[in-house]
N, C-alpha and C. Protein backbone atom coordinates (compact mmCIF):
# COMPACT_ATOMS: atom_id res chain seq x y z
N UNK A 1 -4.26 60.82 10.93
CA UNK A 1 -4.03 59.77 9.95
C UNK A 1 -5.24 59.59 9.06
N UNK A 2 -6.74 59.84 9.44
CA UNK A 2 -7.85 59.46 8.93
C UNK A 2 -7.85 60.92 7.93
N UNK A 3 -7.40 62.12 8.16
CA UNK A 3 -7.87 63.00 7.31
C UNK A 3 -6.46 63.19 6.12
N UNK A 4 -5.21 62.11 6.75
CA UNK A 4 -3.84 62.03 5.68
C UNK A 4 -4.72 61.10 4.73
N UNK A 5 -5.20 59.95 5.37
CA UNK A 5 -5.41 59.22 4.40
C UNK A 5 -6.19 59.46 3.14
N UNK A 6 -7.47 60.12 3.52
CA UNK A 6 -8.66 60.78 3.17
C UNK A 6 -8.09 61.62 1.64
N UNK A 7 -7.20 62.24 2.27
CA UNK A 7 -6.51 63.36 0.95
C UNK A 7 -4.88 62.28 0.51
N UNK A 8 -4.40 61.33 0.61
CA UNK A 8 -3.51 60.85 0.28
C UNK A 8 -4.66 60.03 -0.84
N UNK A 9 -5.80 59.32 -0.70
CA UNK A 9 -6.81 58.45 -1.32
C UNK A 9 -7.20 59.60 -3.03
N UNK A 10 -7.49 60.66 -2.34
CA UNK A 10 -8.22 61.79 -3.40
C UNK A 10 -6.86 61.99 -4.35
N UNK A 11 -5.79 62.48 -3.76
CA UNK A 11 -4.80 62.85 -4.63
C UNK A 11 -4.35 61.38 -5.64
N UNK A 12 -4.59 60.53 -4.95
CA UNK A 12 -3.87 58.98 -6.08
C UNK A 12 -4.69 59.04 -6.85
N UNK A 13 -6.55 58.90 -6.60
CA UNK A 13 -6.96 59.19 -7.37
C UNK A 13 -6.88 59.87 -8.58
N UNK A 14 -6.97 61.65 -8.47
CA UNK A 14 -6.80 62.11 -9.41
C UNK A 14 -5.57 61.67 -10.11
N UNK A 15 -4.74 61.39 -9.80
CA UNK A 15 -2.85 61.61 -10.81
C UNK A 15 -2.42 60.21 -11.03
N UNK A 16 -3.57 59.31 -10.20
CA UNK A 16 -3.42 57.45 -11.00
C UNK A 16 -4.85 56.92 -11.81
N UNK A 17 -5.40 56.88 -10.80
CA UNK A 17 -6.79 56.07 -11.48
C UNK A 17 -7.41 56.99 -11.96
N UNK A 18 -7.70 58.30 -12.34
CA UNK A 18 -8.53 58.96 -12.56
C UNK A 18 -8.20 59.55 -13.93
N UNK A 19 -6.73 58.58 -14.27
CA UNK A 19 -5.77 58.60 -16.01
C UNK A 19 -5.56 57.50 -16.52
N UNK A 20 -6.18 56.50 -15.52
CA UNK A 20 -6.04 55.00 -15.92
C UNK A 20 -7.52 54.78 -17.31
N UNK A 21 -6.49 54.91 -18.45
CA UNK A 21 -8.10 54.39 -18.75
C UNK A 21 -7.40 53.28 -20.15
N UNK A 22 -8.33 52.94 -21.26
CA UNK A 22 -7.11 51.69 -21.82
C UNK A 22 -7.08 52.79 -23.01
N UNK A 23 -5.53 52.51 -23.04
CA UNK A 23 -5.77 52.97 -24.46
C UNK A 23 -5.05 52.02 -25.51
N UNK A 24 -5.98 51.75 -26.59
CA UNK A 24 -5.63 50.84 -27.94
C UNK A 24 -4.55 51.03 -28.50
N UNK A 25 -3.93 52.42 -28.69
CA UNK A 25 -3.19 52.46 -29.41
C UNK A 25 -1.60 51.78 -28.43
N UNK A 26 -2.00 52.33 -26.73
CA UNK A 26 -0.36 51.27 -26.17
C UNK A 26 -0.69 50.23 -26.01
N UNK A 27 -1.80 49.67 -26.32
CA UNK A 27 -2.26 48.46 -25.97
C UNK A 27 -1.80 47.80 -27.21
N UNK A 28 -2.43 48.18 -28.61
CA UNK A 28 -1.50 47.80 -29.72
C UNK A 28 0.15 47.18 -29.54
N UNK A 29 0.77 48.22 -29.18
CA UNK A 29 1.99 47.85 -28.61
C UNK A 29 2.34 47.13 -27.80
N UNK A 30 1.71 46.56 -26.57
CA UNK A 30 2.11 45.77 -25.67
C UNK A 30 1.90 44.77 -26.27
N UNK A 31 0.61 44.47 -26.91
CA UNK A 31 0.34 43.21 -28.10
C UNK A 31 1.36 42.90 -28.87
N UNK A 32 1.68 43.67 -29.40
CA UNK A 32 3.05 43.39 -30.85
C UNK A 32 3.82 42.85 -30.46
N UNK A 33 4.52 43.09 -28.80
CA UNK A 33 5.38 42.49 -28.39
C UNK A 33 5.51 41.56 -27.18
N UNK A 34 4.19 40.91 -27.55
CA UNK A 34 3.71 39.84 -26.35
C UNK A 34 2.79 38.63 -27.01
N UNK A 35 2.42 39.02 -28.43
CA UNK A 35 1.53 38.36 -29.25
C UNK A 35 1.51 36.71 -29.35
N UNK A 36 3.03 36.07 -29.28
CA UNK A 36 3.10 35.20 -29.52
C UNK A 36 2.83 34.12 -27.99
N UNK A 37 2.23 34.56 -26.92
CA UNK A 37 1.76 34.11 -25.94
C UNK A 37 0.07 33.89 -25.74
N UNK A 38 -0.31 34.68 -26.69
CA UNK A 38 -1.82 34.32 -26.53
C UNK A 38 -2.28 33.47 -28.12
N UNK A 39 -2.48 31.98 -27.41
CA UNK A 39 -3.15 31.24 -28.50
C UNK A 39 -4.64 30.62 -28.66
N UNK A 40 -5.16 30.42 -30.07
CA UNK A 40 -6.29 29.89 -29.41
C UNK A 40 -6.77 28.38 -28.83
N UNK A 41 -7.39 28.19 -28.63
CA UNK A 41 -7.47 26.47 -28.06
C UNK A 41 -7.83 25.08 -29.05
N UNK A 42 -7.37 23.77 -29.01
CA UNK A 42 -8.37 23.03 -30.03
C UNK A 42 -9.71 23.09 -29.66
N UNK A 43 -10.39 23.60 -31.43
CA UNK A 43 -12.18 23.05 -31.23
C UNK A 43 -12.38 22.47 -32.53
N UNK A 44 -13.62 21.79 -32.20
CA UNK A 44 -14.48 20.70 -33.14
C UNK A 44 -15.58 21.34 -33.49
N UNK A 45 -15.58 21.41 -34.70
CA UNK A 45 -17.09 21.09 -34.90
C UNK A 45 -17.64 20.16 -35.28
N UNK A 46 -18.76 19.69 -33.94
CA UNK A 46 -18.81 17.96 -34.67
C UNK A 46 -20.89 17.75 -34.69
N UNK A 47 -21.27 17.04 -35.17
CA UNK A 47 -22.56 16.71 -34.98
C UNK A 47 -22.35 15.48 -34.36
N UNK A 48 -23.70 15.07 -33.17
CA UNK A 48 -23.66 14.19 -32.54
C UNK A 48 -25.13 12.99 -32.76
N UNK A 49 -25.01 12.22 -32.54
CA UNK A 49 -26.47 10.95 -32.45
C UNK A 49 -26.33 10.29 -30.81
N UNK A 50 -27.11 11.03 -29.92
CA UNK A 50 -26.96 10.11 -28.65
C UNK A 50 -27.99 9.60 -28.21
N UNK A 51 -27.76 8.40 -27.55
CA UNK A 51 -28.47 7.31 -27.17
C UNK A 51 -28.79 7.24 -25.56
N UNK A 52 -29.96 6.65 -25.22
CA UNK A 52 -29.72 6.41 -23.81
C UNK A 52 -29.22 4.92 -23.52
N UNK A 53 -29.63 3.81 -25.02
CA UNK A 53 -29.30 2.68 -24.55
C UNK A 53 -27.56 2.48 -25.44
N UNK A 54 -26.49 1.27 -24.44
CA UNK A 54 -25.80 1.44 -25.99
C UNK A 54 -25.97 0.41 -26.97
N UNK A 55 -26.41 -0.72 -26.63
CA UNK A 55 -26.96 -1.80 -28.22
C UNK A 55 -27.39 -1.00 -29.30
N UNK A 56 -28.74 0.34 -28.58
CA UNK A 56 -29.61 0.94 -29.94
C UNK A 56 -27.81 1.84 -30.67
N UNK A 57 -26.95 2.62 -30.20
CA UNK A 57 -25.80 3.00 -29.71
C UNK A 57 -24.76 2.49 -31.26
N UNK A 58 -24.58 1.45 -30.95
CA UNK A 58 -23.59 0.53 -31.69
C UNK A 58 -24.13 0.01 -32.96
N UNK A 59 -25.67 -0.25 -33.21
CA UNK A 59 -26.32 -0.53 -34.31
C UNK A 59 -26.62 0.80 -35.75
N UNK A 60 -26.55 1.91 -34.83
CA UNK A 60 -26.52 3.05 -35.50
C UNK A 60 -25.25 3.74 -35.76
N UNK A 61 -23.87 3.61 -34.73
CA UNK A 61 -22.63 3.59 -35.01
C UNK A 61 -22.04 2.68 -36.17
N UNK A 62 -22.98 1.37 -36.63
CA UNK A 62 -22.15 0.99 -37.78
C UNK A 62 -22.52 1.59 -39.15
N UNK A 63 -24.40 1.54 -39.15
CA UNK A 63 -24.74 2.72 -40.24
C UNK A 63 -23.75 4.05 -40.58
N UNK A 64 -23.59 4.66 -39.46
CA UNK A 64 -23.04 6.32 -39.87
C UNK A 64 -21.78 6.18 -40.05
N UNK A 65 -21.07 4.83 -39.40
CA UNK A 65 -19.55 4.36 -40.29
C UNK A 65 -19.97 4.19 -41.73
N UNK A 66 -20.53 3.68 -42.24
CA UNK A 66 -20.98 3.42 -43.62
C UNK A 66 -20.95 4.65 -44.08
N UNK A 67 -21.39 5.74 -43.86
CA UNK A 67 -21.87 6.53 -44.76
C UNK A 67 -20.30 7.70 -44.46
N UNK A 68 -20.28 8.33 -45.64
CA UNK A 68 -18.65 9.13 -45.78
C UNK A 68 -19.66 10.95 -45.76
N UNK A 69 -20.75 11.30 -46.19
CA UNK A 69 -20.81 12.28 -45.73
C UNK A 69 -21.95 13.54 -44.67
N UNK A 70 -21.29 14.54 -44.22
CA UNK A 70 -22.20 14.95 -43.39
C UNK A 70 -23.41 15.18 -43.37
N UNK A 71 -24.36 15.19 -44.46
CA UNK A 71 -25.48 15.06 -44.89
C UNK A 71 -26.46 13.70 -44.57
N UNK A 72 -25.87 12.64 -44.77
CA UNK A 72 -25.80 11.17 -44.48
C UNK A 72 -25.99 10.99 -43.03
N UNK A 73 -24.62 11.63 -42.29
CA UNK A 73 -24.75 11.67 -41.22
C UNK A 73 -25.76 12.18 -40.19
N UNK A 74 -26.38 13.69 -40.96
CA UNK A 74 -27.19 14.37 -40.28
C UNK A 74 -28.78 13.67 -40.26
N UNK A 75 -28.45 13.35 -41.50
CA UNK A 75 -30.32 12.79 -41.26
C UNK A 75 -30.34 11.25 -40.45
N UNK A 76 -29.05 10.87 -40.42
CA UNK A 76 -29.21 9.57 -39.50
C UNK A 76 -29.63 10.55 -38.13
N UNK A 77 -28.40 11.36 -37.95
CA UNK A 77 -29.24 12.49 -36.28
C UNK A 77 -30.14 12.63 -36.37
N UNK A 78 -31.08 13.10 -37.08
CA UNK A 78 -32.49 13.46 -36.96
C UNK A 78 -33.32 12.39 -36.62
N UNK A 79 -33.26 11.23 -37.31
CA UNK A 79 -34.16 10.09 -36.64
C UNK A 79 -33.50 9.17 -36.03
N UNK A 80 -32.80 9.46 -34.99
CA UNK A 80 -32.35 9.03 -34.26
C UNK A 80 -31.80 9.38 -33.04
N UNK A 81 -31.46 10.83 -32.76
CA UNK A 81 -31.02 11.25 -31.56
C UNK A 81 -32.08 11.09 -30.41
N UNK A 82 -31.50 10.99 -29.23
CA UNK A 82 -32.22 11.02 -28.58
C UNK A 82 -32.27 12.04 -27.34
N UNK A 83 -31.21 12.99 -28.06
CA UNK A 83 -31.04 14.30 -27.01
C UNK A 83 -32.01 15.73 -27.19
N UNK A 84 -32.63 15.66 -26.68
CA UNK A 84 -33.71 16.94 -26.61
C UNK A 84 -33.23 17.88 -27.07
N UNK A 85 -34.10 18.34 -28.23
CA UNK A 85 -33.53 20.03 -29.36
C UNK A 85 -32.80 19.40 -30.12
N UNK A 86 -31.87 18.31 -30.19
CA UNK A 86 -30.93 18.19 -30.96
C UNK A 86 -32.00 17.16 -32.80
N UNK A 87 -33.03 16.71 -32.30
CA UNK A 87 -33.64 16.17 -33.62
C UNK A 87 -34.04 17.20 -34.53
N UNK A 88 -34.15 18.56 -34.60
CA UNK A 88 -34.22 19.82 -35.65
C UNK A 88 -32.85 19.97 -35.86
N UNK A 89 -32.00 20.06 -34.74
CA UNK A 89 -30.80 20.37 -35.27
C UNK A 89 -29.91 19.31 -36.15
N UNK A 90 -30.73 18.26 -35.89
CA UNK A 90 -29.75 17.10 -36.77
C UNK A 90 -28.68 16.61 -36.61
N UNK A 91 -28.76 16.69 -34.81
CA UNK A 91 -27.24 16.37 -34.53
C UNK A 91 -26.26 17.40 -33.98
N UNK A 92 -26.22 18.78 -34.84
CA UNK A 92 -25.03 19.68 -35.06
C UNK A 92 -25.12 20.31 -33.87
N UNK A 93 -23.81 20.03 -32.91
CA UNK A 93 -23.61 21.05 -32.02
C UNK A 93 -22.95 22.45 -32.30
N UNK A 94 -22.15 22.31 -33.58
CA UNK A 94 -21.39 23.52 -33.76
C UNK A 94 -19.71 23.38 -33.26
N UNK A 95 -19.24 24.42 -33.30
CA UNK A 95 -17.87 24.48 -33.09
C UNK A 95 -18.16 24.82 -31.43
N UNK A 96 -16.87 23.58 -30.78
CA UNK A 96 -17.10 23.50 -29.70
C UNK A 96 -15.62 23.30 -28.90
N UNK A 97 -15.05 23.52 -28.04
CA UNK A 97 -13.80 24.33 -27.34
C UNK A 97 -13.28 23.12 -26.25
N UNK A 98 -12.72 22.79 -26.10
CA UNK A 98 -11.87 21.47 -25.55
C UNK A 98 -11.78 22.69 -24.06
N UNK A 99 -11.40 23.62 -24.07
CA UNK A 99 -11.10 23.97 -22.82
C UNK A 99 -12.59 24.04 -21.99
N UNK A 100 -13.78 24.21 -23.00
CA UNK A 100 -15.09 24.50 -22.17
C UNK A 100 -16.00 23.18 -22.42
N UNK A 101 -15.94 22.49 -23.20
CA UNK A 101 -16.73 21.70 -23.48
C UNK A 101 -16.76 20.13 -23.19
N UNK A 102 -17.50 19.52 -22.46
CA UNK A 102 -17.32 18.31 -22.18
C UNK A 102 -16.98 16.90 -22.94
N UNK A 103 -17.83 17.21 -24.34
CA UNK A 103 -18.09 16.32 -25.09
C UNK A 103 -16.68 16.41 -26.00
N UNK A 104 -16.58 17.84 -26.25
CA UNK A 104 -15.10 17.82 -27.07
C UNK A 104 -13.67 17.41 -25.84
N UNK A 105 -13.81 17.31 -24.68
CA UNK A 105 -12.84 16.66 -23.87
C UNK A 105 -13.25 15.53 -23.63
N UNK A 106 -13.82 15.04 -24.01
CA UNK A 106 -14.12 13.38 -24.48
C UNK A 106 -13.24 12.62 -25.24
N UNK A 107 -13.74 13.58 -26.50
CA UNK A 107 -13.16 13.37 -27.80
C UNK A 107 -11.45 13.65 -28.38
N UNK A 108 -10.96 14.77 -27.46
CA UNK A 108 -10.09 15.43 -27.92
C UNK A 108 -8.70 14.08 -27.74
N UNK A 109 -9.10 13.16 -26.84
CA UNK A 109 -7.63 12.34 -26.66
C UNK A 109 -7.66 11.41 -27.75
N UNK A 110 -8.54 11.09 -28.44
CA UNK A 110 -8.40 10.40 -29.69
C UNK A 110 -7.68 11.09 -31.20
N UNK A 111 -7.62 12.32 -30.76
CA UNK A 111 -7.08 12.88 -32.04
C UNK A 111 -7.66 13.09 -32.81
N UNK A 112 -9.23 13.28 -33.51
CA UNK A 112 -9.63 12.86 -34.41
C UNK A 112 -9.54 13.92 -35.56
N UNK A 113 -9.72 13.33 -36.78
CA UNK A 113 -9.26 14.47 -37.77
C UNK A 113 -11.16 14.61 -38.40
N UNK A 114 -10.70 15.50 -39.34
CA UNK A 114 -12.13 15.97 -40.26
C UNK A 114 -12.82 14.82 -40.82
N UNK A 115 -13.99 14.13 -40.96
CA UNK A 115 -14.98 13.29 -41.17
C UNK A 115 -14.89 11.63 -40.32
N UNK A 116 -13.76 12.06 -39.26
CA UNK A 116 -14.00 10.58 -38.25
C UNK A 116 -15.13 10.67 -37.60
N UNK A 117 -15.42 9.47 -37.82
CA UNK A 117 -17.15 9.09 -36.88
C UNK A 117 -16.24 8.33 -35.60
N UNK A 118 -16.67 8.49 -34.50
CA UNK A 118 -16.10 7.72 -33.16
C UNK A 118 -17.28 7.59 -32.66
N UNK A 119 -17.59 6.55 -31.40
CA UNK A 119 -17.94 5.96 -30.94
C UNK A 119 -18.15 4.48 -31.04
N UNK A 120 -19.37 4.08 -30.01
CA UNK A 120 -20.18 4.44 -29.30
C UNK A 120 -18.84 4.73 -28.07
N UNK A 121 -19.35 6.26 -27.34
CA UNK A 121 -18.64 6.58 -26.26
C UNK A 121 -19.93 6.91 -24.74
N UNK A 122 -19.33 6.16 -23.80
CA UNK A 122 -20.14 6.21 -22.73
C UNK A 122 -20.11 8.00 -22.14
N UNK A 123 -21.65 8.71 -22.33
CA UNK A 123 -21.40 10.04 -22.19
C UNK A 123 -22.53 10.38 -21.21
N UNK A 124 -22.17 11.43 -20.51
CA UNK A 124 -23.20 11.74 -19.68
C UNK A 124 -24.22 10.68 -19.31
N UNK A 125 -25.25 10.50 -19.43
CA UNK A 125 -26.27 9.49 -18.91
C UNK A 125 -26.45 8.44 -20.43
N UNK A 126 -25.49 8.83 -21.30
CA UNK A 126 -25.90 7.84 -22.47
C UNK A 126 -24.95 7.21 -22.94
N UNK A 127 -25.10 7.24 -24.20
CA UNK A 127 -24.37 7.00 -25.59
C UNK A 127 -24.32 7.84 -26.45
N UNK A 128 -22.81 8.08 -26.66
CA UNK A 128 -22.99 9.15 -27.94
C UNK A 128 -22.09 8.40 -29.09
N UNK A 129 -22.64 8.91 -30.63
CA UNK A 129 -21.95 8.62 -31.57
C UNK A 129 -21.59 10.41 -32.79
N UNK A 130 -20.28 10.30 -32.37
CA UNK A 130 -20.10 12.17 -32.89
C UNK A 130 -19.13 12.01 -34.19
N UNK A 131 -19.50 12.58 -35.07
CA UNK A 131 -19.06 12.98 -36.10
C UNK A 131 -18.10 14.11 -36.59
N UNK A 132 -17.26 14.32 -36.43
CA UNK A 132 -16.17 15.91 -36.74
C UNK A 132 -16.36 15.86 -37.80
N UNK A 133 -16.67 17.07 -37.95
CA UNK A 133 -17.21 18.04 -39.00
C UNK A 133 -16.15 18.48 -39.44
N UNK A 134 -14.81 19.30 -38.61
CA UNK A 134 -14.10 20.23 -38.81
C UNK A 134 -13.24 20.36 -37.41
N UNK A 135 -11.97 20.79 -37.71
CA UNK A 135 -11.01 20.74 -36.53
C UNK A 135 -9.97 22.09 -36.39
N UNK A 136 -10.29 22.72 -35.63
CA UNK A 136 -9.82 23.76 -35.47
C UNK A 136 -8.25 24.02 -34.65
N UNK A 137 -6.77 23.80 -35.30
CA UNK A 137 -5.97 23.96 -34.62
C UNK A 137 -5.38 25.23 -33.84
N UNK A 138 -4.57 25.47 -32.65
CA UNK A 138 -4.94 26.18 -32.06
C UNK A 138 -3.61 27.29 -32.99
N UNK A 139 -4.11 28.86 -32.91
CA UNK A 139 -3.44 30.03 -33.83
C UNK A 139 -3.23 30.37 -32.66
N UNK A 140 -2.22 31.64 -32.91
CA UNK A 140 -2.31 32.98 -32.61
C UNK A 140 -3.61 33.84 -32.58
N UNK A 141 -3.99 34.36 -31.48
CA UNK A 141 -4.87 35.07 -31.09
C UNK A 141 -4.84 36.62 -32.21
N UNK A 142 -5.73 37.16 -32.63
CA UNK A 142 -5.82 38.80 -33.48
C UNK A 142 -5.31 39.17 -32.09
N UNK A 143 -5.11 40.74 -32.43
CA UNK A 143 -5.39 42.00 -31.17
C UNK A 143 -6.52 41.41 -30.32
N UNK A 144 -7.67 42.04 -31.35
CA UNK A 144 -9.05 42.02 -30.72
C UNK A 144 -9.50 40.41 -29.76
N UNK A 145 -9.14 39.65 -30.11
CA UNK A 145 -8.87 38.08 -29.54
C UNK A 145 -8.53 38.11 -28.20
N UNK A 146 -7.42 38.76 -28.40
CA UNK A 146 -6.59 38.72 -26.91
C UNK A 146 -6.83 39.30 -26.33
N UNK A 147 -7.49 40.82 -26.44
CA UNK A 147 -7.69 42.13 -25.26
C UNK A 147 -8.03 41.28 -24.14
N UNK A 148 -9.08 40.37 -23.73
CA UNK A 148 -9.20 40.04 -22.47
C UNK A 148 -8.43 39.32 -22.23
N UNK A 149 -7.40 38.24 -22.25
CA UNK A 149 -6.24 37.51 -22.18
C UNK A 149 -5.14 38.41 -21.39
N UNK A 150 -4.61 40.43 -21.83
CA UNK A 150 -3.76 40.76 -21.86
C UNK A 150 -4.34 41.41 -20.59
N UNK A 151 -5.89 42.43 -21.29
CA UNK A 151 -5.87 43.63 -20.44
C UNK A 151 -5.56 43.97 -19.20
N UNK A 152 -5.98 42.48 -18.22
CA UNK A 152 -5.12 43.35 -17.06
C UNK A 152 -4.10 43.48 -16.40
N UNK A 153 -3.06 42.79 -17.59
CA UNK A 153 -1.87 42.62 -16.75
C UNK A 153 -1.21 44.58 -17.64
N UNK A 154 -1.65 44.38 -18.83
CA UNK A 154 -1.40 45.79 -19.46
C UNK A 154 -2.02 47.16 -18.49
N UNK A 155 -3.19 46.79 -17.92
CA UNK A 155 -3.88 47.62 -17.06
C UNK A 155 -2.92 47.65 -15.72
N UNK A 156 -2.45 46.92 -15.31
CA UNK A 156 -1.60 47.19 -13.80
C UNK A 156 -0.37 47.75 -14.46
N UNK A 157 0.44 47.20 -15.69
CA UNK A 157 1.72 48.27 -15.72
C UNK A 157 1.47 49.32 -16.00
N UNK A 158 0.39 50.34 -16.64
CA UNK A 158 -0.02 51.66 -17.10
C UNK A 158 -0.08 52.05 -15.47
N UNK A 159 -1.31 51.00 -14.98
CA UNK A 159 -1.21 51.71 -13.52
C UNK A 159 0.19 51.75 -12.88
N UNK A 160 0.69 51.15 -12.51
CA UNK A 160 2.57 51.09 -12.13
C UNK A 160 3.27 52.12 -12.15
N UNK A 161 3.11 52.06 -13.77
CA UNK A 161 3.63 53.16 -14.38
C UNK A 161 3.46 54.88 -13.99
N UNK A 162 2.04 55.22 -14.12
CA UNK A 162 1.30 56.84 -13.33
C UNK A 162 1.63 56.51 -12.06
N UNK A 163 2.02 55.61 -11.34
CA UNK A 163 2.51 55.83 -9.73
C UNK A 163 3.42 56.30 -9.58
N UNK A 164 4.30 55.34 -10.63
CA UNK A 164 5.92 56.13 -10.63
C UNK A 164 6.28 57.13 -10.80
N UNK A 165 5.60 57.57 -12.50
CA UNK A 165 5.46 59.18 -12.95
C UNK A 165 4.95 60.30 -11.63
N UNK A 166 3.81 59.66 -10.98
CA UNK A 166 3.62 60.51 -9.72
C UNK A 166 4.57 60.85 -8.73
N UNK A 167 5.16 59.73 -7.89
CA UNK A 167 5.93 59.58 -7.36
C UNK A 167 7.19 60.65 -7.33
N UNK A 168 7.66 60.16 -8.33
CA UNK A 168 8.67 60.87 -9.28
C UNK A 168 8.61 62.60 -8.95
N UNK A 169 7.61 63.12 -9.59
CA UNK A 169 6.64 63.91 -9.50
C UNK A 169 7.15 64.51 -8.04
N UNK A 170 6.55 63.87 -7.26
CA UNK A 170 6.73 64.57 -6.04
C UNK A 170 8.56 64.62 -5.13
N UNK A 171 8.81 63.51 -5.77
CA UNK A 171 10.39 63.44 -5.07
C UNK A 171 11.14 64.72 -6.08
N UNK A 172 10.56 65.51 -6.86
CA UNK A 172 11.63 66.66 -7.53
C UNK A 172 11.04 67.99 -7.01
N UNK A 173 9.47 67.82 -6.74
CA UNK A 173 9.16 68.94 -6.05
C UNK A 173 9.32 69.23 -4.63
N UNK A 174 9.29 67.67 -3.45
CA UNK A 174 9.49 67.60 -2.34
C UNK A 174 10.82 66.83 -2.29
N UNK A 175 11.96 67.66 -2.18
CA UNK A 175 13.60 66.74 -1.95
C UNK A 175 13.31 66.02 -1.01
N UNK A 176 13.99 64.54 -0.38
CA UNK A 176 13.46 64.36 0.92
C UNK A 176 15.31 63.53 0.99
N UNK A 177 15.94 64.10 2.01
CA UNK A 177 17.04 63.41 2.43
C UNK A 177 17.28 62.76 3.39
N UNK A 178 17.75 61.69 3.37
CA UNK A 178 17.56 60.19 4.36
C UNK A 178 19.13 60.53 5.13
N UNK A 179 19.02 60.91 6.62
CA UNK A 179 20.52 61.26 7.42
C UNK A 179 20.57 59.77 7.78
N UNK A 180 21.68 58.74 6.84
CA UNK A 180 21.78 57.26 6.82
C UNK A 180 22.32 57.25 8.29
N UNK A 181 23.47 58.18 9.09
CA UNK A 181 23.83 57.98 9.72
C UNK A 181 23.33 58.10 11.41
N UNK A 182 22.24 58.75 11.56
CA UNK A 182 21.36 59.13 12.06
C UNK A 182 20.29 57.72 12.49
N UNK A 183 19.78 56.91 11.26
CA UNK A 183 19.18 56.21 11.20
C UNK A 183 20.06 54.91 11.53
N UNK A 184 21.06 54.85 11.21
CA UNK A 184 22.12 53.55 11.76
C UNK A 184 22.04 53.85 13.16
N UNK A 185 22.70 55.24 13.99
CA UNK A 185 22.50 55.25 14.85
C UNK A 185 21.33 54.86 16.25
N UNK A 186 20.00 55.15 15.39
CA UNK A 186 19.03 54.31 16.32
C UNK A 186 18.75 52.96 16.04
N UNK A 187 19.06 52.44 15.19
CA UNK A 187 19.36 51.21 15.17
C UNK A 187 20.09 50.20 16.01
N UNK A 188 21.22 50.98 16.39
CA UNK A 188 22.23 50.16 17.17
C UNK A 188 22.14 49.62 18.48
């Protein structure tokens, strides 16, 4: 059994995995007709002003209500944040992913559209007051988008697939006939 297995292991090899490799162009295809399952997620891009206290919090939340644009907004971040790295950056976290990001799953149940200021919101160890910049609804994924989304479920039917072709393969070169009646018989 150890030296069947040994050469049953080598032979799958060569005539499955050793043809498994991706190829774009059926991958193209499995895409075309699976496309409308891979989407992308809501993200924000928002700049933030956070606080450790919330009075300082709410006094600077009514300023950056006042003001209508992101420029306005940013230099209020700058002299005023109180989150480390973020006073060069002025606030701007960038475009940020509701499925990965804390602050945008904060934010995301309010709905907010392009230039809402929200807060003061109780965040991590502070206060934050965040600004959306920009709101990203969720698309259809490109090809290139999705390859990791698809590849390995596309990767196990190719593999599937060279088993069968193997398989196959061997049931036309090796006939193998099943005596049903034979086999009922020790059954009984």
């Amino acid at each position: 059994e150890f030296k069947d297995g040994i050469l049953l292991f080598k032979v799958e090899e060569q005539e499955v995995w050793g043809k498994l490799k991706f190829d774009s162009t059926a991958a193209r295809g499995y895409y075309d007709t699976t496309k409308t399952r891979y989407q992308t997620e809501y993200k924000y891009d928002v700049s933030e002003i956070y606080f450790n206290a919330d009075t300082t919090a709410k006094r600077v939340y009514d300023i950056a209500n006042r003001t209508t644009t992101a420029s306005a907004f940013e230099e209020i971040a700058a002299a005023n944040t109180q989150r480390a790295g973020y006073k060069d950056k002025k606030g701007k976290w960038g475009v940020i992913s509701v499925k990965n990001n804390k602050l945008a799953q904060l934010i995301d149940p309010m709905k907010p559209k392009a230039g809402d200021i929200i807060g003061p919101l109780q965040f991590e160890k502070g206060y934050t007051v965040v600004r959306v910049n920009a709101v990203e609804t969720p698309r259809q994924k490109t090809f290139e988008e999705a390859i990791p989304d698809f590849a390995p479920v596309f990767q196990d039917l190719t593999q599937k697939r060279l088993s069968e072709e193997w398989l196959n393969k061997l049931k036309e070169k090796f006939a193998v006939s099943i005596n049903t009646n034979t086999v009922n018989s020790l059954f009984k």
